[in-house]
Protein backbone atom coordinates (compact mmCIF):
# COMPACT_ATOMS: atom_id res chain seq x y z
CA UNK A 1 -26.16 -8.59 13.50
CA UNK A 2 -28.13 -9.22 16.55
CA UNK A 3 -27.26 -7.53 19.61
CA UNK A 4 -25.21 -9.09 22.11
CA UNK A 5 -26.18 -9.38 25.83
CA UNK A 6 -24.51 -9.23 29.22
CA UNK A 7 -22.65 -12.56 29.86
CA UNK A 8 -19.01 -13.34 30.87
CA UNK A 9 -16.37 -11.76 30.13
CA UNK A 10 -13.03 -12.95 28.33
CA UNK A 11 -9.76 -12.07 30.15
CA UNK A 12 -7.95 -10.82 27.02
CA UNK A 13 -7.36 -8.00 25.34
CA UNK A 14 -7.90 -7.47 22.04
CA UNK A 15 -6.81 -4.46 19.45
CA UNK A 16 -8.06 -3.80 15.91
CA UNK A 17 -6.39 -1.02 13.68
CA UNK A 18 -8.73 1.07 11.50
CA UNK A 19 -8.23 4.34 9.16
CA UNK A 20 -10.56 7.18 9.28
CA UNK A 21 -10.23 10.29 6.92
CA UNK A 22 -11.44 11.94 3.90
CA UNK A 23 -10.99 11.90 0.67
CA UNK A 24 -11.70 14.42 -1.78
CA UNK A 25 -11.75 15.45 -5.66
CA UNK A 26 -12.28 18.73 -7.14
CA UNK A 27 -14.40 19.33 -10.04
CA UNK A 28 -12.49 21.39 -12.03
CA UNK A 29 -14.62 24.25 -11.54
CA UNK A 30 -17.30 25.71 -9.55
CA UNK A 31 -20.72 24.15 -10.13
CA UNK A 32 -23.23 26.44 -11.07
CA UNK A 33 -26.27 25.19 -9.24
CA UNK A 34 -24.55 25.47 -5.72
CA UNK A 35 -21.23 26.89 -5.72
CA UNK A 36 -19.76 23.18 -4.73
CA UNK A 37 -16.24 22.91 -5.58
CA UNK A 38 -15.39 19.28 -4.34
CA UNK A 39 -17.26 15.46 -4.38
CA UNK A 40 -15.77 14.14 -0.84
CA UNK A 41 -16.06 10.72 1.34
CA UNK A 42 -15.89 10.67 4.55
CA UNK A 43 -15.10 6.99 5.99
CA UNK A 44 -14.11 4.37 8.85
CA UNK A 45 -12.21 1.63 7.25
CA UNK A 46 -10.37 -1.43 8.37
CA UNK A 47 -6.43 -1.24 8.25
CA UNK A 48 -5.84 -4.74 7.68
CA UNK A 49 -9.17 -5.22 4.93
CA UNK A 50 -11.45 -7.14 8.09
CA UNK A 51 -14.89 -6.52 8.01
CA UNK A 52 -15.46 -4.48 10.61
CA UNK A 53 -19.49 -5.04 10.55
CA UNK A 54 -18.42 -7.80 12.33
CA UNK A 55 -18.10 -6.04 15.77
CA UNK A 56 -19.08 -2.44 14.95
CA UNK A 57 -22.93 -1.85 14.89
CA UNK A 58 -22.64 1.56 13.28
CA UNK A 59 -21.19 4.94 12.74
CA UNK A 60 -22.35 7.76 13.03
CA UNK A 61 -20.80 11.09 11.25
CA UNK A 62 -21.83 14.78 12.26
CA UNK A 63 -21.07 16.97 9.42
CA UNK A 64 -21.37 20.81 9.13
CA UNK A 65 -24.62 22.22 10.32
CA UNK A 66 -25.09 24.03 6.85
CA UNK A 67 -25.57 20.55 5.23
CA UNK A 68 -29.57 18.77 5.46
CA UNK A 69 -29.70 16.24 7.60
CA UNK A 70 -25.96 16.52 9.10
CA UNK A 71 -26.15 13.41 11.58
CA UNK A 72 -25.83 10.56 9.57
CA UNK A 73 -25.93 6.99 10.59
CA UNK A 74 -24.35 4.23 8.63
CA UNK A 75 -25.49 0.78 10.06
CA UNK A 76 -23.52 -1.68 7.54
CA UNK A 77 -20.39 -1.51 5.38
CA UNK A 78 -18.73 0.13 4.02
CA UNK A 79 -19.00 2.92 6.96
CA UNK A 80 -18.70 5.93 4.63
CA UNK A 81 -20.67 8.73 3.64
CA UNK A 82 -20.34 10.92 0.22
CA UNK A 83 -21.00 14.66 -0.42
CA UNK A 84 -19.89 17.72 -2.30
CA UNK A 85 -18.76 21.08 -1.27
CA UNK A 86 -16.82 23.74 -1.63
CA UNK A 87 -15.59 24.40 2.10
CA UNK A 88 -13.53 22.63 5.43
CA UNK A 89 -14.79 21.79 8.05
CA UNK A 90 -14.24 19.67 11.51
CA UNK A 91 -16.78 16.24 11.87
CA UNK A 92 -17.06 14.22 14.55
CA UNK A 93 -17.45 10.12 14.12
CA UNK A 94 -19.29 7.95 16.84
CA UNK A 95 -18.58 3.81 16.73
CA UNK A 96 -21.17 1.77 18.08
CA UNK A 97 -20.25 -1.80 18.67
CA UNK A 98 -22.67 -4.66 18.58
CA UNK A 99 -21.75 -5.04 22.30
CA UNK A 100 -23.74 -2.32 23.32
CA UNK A 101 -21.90 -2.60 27.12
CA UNK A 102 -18.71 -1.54 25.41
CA UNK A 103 -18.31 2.28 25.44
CA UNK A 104 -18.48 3.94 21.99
CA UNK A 105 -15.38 5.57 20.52
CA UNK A 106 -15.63 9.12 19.34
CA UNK A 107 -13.14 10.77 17.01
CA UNK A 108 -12.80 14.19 15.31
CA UNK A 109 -11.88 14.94 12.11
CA UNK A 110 -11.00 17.66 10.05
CA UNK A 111 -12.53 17.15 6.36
CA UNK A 112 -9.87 18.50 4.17
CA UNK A 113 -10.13 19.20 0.58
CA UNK A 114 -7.78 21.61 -0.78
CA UNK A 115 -4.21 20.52 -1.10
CA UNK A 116 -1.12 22.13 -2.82
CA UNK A 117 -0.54 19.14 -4.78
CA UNK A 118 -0.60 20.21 -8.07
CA UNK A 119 -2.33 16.81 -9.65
CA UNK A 120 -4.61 17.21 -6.71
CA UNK A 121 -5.44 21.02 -7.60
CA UNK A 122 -6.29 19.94 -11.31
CA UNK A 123 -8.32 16.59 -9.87
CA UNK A 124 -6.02 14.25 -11.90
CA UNK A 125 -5.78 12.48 -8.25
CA UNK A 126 -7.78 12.63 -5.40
CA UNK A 127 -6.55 13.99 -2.32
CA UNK A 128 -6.08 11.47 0.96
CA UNK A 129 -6.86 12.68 4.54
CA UNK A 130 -6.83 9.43 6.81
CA UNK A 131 -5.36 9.03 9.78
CA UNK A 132 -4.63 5.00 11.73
CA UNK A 133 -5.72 4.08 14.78
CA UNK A 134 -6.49 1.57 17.22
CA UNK A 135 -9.98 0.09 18.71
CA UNK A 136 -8.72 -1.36 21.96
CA UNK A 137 -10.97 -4.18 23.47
CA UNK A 138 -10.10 -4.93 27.36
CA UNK A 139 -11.47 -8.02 28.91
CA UNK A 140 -14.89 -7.95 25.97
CA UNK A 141 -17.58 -10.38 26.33
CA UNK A 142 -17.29 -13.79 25.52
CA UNK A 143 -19.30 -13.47 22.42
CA UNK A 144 -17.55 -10.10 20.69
CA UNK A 145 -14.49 -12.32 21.51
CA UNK A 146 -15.25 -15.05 19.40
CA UNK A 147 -16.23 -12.52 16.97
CA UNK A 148 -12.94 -10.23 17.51
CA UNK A 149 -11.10 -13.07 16.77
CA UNK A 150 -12.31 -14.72 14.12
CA UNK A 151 -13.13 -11.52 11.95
CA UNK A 152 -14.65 -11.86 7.63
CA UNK A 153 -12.30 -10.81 5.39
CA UNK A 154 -12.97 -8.49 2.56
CA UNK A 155 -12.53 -8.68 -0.95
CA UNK A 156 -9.64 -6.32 -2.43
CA UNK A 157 -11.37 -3.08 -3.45
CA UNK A 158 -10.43 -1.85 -6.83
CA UNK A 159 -7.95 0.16 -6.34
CA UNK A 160 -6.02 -2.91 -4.15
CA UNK A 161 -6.26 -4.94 -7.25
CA UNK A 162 -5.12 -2.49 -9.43
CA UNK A 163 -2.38 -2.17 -7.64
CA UNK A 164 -1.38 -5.93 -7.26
CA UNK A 165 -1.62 -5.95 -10.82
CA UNK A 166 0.85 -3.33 -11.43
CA UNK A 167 3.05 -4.48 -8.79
CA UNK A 168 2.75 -8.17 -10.63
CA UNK A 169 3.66 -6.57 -13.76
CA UNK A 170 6.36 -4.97 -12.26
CA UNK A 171 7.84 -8.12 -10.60
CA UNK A 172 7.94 -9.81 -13.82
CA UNK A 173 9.59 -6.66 -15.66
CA UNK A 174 12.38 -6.82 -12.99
CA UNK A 175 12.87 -10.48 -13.24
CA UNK A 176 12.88 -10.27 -17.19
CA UNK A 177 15.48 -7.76 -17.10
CA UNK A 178 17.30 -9.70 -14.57
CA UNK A 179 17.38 -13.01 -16.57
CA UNK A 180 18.70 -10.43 -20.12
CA UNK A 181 21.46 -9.17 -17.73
CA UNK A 182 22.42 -12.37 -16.30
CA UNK A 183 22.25 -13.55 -20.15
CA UNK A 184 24.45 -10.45 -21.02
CA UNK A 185 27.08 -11.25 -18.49
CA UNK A 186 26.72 -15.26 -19.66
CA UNK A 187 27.55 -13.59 -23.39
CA UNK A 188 30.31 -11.21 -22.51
CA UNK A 189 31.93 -13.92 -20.64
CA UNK A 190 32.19 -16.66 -23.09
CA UNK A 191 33.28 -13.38 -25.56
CA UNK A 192 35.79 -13.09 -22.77
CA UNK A 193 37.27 -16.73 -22.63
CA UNK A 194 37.34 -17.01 -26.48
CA UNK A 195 39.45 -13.87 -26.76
CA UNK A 196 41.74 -14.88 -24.30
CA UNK A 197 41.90 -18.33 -25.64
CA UNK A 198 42.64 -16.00 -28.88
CA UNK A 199 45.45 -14.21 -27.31
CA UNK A 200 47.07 -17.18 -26.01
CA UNK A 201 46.94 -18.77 -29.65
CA UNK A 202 48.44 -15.72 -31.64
CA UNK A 203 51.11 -14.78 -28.82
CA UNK A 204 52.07 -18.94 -28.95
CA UNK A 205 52.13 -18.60 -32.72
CA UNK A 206 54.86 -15.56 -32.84
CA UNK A 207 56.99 -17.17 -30.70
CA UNK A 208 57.01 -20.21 -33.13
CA UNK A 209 57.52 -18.06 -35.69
CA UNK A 210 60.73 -16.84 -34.50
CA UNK A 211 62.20 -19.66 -32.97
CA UNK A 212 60.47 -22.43 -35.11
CA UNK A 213 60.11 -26.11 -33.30
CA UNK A 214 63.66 -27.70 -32.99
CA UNK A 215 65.64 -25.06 -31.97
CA UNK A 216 68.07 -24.97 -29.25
CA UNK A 217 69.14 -21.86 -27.67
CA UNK A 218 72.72 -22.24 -26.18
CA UNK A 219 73.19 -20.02 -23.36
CA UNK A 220 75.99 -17.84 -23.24
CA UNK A 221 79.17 -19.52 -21.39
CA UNK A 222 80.11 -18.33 -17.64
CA UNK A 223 84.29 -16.91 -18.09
CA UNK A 224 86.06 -18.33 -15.09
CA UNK A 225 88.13 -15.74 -13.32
């Protein structure tokens, strides 16, 4: 995206919520060529799914001084950078915005990779390090507003439509077993009226029995005193 210049300002504010973290997956073991225990990303996302190319320029990560080349600058989506290793350490991100009057936001962050987790431990699941936050925009340029406010939206990543598949499928479990138990109670009810209506009929019955249809009961005479 081109760069934008100095020009009015818009009397707004406006804020946009991001994560930043780490994930991380162990091996298994150790690899033998360099000791590495871990494959790990290291990322700036959007909270909400935006595309956030569409006001940041770029980010820049500073990683461990042990690792080859470790400032790295990422100047489109997604803003993430993968590795491997076998230790912790603490990185520090830089976002650039394509305003290039608005001030940079630095953040620090502690890559994290080992986890007591015990599917984490065995890397059945990876672990998650993120942490939200907020870019706060006071009074941008007219141009970065239009662009803060009218912001791409992503498509789902994988793992988002993974899970509104499961969560589909799990909607339409709950509402099948809700129709069987409102079928169940529809069931047991009409079971209900018939054996009342049952009752009713057998208890009628014995009292024809004994006193069959025609028969008057005289009731005892009152004694005057």
């Amino acid at each position: 995206m081109s760069t934008i210049t100095a020009e009015s300002r818009t009397s707004a504010v406006f804020i946009k919520p991001i994560l930043y973290g780490n994930t991380a997956k162990h091996f298994g073991s150790k690899r033998d060529s360099d000791g590495h225990t871990h494959k790990w990303t290291l990322y700036v996302r959007s909270f909400n799914n935006e595309d956030i190319s569409t006001y940041i320029s770029r980010v820049q990560f500073r990683l461990h001084e042990t690792y080859p080349n470790n400032v790295r600058v990422v100047n489109q989506i997604p803003f993430e950078i993968e590795e491997s290793g076998w230790g912790e350490f603490e990185t520090q991100i830089i976002i650039y915005f394509v305003d290039p009057h608005e001030k940079p936001v630095i953040v620090y962050h502690h890559l994290k990779l080992f986890s007591t987790d015990p599917d984490v431990v065995t890397g059945r699941k990876p672990l998650v390090n993120e942490y939200y936050d907020e870019l706060i925009f006071q009074e941008p340029s007219d141009q970065l507003a239009r662009l803060l406010t009218h912001p791409k939206t992503l498509p789902p990543s994988t793992d988002e439509q993974e899970y509104a598949l499961k969560k589909a499928e799990t909607l339409a479990r709950i509402k099948t077993a809700r129709q069987r138990v409102r079928n169940e109670i529809q069931d047991l009810t009409e079971r209900l009226r018939i054996t009342q209506e049952n009752i009713k009929r057998i208890r009628k019955g014995s009292v024809d029995h004994i006193y069959p249809p025609g028969t008057f009961l005289a009731l005892p005479n009152e004694h005057a005193e």
